[in-house]
N, C-alpha and C. Protein backbone atom coordinates (compact mmCIF):
# COMPACT_ATOMS: atom_id res chain seq x y z
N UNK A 1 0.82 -1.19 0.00
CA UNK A 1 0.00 0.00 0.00
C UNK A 1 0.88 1.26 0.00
N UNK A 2 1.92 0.91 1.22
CA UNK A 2 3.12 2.37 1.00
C UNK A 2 3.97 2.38 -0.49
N UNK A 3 3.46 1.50 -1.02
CA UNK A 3 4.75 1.58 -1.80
C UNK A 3 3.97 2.39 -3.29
N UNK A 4 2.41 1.84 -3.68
CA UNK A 4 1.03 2.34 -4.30
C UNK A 4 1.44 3.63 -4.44
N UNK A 5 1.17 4.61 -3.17
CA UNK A 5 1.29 5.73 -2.63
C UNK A 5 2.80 6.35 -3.15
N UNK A 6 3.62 5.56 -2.90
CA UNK A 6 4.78 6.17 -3.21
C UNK A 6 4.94 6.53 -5.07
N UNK A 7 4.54 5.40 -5.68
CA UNK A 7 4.66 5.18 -7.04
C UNK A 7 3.70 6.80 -7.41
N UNK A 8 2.45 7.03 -6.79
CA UNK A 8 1.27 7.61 -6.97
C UNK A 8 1.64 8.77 -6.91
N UNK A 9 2.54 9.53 -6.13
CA UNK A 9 3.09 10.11 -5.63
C UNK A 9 4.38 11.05 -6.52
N UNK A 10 5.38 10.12 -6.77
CA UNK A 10 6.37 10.19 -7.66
C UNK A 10 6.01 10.62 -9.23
N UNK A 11 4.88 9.63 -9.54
CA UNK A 11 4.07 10.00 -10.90
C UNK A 11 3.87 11.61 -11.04
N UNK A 12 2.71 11.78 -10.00
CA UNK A 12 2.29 13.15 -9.97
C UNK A 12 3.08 14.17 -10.05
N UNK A 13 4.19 14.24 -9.32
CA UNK A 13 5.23 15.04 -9.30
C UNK A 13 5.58 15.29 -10.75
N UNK A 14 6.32 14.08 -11.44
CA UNK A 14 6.73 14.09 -12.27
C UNK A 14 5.79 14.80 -13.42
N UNK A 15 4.54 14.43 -13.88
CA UNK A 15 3.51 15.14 -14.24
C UNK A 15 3.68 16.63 -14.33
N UNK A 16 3.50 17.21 -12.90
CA UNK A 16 3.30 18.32 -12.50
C UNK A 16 4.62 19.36 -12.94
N UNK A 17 5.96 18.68 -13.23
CA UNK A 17 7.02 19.23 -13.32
C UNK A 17 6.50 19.41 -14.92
N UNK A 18 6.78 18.43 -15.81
CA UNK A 18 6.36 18.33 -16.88
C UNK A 18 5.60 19.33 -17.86
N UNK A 19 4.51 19.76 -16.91
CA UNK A 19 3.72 20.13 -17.15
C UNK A 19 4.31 21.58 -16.98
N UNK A 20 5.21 21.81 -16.22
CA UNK A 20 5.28 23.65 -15.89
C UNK A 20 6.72 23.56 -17.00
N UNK A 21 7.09 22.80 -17.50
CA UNK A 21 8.08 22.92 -18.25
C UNK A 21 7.23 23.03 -19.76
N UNK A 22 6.73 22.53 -20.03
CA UNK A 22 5.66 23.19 -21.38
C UNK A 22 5.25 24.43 -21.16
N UNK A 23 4.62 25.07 -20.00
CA UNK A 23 4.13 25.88 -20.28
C UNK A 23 5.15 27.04 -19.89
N UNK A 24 6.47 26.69 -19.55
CA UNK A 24 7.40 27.61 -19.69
C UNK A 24 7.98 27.82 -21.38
N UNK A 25 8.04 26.55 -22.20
CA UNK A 25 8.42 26.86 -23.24
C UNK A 25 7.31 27.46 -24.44
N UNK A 26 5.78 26.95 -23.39
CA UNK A 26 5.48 27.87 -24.56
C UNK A 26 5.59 29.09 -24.27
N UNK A 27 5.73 29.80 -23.45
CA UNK A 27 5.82 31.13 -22.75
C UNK A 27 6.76 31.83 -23.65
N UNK A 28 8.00 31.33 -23.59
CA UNK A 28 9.41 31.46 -24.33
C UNK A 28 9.03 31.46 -25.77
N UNK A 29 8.39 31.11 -26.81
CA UNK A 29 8.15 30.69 -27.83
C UNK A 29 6.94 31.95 -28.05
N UNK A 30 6.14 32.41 -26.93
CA UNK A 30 5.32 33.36 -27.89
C UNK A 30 6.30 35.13 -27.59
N UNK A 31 7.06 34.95 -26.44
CA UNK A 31 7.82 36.40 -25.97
C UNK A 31 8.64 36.09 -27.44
N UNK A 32 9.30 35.01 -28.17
CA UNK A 32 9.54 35.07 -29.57
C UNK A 32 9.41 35.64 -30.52
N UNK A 33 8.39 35.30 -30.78
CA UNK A 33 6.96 35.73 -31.74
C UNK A 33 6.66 37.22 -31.96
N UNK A 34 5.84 37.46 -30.43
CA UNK A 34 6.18 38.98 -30.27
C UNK A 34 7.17 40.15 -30.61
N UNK A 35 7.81 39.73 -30.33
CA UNK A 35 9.63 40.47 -30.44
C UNK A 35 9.95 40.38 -31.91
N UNK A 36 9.37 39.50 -32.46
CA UNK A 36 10.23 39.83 -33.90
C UNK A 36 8.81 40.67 -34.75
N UNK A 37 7.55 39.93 -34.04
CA UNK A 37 6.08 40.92 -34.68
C UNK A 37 6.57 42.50 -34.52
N UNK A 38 7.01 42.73 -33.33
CA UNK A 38 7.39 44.01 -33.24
C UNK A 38 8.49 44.30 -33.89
N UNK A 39 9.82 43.97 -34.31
CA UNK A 39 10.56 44.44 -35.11
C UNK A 39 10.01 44.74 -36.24
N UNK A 40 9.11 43.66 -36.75
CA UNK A 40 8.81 44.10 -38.34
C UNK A 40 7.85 45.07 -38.46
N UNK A 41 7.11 45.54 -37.21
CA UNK A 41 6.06 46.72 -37.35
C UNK A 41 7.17 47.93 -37.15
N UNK A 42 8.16 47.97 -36.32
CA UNK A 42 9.32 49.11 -36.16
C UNK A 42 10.02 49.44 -37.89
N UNK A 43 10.12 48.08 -38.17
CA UNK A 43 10.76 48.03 -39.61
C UNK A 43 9.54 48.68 -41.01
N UNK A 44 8.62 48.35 -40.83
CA UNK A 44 7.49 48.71 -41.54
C UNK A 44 7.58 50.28 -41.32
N UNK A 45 7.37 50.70 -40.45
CA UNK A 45 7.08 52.35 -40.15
C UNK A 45 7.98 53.17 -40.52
N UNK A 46 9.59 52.32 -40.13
CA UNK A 46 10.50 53.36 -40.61
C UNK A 46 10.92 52.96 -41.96
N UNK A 47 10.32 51.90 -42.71
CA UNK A 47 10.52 52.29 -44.37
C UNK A 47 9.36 53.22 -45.40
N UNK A 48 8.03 53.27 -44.19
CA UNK A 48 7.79 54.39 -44.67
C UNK A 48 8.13 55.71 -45.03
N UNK A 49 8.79 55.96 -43.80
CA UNK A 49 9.75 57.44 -43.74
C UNK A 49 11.19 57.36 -45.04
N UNK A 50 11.20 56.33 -45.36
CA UNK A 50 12.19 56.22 -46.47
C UNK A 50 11.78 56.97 -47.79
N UNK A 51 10.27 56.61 -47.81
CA UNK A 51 9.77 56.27 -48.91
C UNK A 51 8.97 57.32 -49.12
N UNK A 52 8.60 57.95 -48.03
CA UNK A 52 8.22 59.36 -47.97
C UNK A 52 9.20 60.17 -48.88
N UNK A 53 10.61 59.99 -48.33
CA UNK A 53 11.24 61.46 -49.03
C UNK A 53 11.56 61.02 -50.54
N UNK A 54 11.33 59.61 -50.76
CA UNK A 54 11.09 59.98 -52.74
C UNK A 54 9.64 60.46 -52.77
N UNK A 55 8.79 60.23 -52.47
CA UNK A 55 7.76 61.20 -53.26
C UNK A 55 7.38 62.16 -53.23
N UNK A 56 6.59 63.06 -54.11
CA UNK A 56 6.70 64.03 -54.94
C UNK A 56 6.14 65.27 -53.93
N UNK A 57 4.70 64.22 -53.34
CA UNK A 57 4.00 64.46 -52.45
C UNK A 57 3.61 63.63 -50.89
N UNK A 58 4.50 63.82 -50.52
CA UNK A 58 4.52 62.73 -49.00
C UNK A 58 2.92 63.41 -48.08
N UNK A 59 3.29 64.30 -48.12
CA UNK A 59 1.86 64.55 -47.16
C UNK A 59 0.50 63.90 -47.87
N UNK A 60 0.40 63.78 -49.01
CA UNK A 60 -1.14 62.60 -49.31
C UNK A 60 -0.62 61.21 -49.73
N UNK A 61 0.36 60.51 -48.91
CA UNK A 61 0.94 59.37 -49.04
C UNK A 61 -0.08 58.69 -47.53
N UNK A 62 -0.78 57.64 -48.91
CA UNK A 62 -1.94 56.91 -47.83
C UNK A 62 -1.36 55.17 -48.01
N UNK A 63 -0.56 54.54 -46.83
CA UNK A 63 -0.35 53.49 -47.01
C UNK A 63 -1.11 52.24 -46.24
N UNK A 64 -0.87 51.20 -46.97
CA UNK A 64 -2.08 49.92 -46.39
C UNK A 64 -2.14 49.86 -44.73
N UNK A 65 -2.77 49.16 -44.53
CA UNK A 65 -2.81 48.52 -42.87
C UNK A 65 -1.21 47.72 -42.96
N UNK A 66 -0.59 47.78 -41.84
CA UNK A 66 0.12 47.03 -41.43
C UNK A 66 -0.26 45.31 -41.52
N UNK A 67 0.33 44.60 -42.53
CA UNK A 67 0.76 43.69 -42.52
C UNK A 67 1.75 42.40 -42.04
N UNK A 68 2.22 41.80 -41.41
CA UNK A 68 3.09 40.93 -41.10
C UNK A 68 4.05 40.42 -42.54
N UNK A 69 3.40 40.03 -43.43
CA UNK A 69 3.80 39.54 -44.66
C UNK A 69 4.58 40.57 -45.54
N UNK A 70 4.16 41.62 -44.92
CA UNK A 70 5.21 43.08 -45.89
C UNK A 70 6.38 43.03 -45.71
N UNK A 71 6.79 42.46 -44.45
CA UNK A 71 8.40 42.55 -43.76
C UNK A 71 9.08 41.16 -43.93
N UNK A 72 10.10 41.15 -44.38
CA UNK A 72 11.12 40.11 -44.27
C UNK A 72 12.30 39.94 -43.68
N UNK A 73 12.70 39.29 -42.10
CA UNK A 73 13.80 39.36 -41.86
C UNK A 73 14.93 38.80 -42.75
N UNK A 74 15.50 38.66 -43.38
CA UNK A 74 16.61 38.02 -43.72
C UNK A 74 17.68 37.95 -43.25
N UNK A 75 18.19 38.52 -42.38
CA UNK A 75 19.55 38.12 -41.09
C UNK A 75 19.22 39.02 -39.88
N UNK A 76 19.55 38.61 -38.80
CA UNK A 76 18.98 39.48 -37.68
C UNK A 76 19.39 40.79 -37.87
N UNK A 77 18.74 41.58 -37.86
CA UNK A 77 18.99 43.13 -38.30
C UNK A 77 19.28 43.76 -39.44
N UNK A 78 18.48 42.79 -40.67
CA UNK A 78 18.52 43.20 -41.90
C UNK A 78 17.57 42.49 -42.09
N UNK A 79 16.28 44.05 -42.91
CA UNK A 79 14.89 43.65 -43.46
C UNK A 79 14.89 44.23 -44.70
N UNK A 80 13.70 43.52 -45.34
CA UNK A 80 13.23 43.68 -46.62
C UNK A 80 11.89 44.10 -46.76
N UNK A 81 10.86 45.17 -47.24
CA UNK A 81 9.89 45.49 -46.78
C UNK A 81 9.50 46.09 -48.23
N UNK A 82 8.35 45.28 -48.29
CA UNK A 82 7.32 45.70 -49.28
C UNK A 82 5.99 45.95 -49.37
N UNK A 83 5.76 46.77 -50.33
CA UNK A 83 4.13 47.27 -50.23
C UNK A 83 3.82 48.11 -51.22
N UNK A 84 2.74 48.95 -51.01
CA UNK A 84 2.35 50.37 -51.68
C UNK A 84 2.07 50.87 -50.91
N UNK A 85 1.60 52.14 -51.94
CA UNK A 85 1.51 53.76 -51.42
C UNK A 85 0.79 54.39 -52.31
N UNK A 86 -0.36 55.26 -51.96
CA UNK A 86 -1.05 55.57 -53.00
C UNK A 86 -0.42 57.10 -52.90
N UNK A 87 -0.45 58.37 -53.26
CA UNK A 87 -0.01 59.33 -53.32
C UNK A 87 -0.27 60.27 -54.72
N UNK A 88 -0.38 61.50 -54.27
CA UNK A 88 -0.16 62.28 -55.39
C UNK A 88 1.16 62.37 -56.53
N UNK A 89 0.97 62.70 -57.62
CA UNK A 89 2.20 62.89 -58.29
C UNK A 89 2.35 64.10 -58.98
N UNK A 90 2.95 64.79 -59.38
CA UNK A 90 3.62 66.53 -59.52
C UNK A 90 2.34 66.99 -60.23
N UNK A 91 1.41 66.36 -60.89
CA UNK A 91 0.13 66.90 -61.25
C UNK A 91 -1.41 66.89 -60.32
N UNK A 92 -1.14 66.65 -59.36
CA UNK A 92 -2.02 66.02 -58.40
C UNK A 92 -2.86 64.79 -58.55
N UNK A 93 -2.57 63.62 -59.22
CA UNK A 93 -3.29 63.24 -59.54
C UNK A 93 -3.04 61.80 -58.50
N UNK A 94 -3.95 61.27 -57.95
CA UNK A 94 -3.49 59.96 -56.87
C UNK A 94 -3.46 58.34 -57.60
N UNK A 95 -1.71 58.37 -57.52
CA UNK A 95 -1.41 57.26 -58.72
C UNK A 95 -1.28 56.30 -57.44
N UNK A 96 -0.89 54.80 -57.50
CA UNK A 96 -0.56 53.60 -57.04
C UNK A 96 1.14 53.00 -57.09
N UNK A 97 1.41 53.32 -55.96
CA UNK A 97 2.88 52.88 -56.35
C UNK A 97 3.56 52.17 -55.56
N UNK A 98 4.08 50.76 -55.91
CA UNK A 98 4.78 50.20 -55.91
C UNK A 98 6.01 49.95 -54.84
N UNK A 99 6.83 49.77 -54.03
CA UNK A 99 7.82 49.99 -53.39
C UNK A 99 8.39 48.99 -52.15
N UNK A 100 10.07 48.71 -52.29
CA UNK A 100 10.85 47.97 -51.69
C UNK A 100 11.90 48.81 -51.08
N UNK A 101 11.82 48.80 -49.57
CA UNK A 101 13.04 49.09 -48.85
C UNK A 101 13.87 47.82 -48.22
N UNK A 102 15.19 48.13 -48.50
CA UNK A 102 16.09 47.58 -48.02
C UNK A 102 17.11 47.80 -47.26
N UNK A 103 16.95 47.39 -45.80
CA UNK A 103 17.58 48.33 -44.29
C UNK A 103 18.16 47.17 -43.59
N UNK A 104 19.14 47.99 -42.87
CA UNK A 104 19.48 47.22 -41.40
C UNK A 104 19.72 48.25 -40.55
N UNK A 105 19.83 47.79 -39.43
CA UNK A 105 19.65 48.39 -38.38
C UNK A 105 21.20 49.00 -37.57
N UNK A 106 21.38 50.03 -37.24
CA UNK A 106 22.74 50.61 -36.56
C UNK A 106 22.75 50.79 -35.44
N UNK A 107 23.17 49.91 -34.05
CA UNK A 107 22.45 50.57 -32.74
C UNK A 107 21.23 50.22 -33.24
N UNK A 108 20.30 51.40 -32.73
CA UNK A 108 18.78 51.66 -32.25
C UNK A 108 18.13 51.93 -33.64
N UNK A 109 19.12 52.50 -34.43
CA UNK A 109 18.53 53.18 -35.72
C UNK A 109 18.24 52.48 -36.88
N UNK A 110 17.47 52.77 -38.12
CA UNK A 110 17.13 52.08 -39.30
C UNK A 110 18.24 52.98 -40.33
N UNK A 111 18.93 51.89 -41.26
CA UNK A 111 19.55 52.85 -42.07
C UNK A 111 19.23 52.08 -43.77
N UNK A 112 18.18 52.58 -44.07
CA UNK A 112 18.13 52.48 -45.42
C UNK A 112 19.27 52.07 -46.39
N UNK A 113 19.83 50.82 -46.85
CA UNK A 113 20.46 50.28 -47.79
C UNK A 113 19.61 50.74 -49.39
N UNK A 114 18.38 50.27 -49.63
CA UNK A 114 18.10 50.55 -51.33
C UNK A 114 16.70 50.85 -50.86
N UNK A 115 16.40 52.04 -51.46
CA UNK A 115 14.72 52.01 -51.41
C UNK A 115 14.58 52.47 -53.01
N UNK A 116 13.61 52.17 -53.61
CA UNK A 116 12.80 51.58 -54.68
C UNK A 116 11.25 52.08 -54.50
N UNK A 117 10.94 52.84 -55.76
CA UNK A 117 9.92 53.55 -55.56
C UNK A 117 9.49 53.25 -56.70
N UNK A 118 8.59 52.18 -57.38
CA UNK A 118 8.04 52.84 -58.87
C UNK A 118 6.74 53.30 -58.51
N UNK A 119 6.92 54.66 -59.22
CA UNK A 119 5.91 55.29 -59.86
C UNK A 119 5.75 55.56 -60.79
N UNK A 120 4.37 55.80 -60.73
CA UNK A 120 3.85 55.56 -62.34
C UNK A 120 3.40 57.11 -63.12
């Protein structure tokens, strides 16, 4: 019977450890997730500002919702970021355009490698 108890005992434990060790890794696995969701929204915003100073007319530069799929890490601290931009062009007229920045990061800062604007 002591020994039932003991087995019963030992199990549970083991269980119980088990169990806080999953839910530590999933813990670890979404602070992951997060952290890089947020780089690519940091990375998204500041290739807007890239992309601002090619056009003609930045103040009616209307760009999509934030996407996940717009940003590409390709080595830790070097992104690739694509999308559009709708905007005026030197006649006022609101064309659709096109555009790829290519950045890494210095310190704290974004430093634009190639930005790419077609307009039309």
């Amino acid at each position: 019977m002591i020994v039932a108890i003991l087995i019963f005992s030992l199990y549970s434990w083991y269980k119980g450890s088990d169990r806080v060790v999953k839910e530590q890794a999933a813990q670890q696995t979404q602070q992951a997730a997060d952290k890089v969701d947020s780089e690519k929204l940091d990375a998204y915003i500041a290739a807007q500002h890239f992309v601002d100073q090619r056009l003609k007319s930045p103040g009616s530069a209307k760009y999509p919702i934030y996407n996940s799929g717009y940003v590409t890490i390709t080595l830790p601290g070097t992104y690739i970021v694509k999308s559009y931009v709708d905007s005026q062009n030197g006649f006022g007229a609101l064309l659709r355009s096109d555009w790829t920045v290519k950045m890494h990061t210095d310190s704290k800062d974004f430093v634009a490698d190639n930005v790419s604007v077609n307009q039309e």
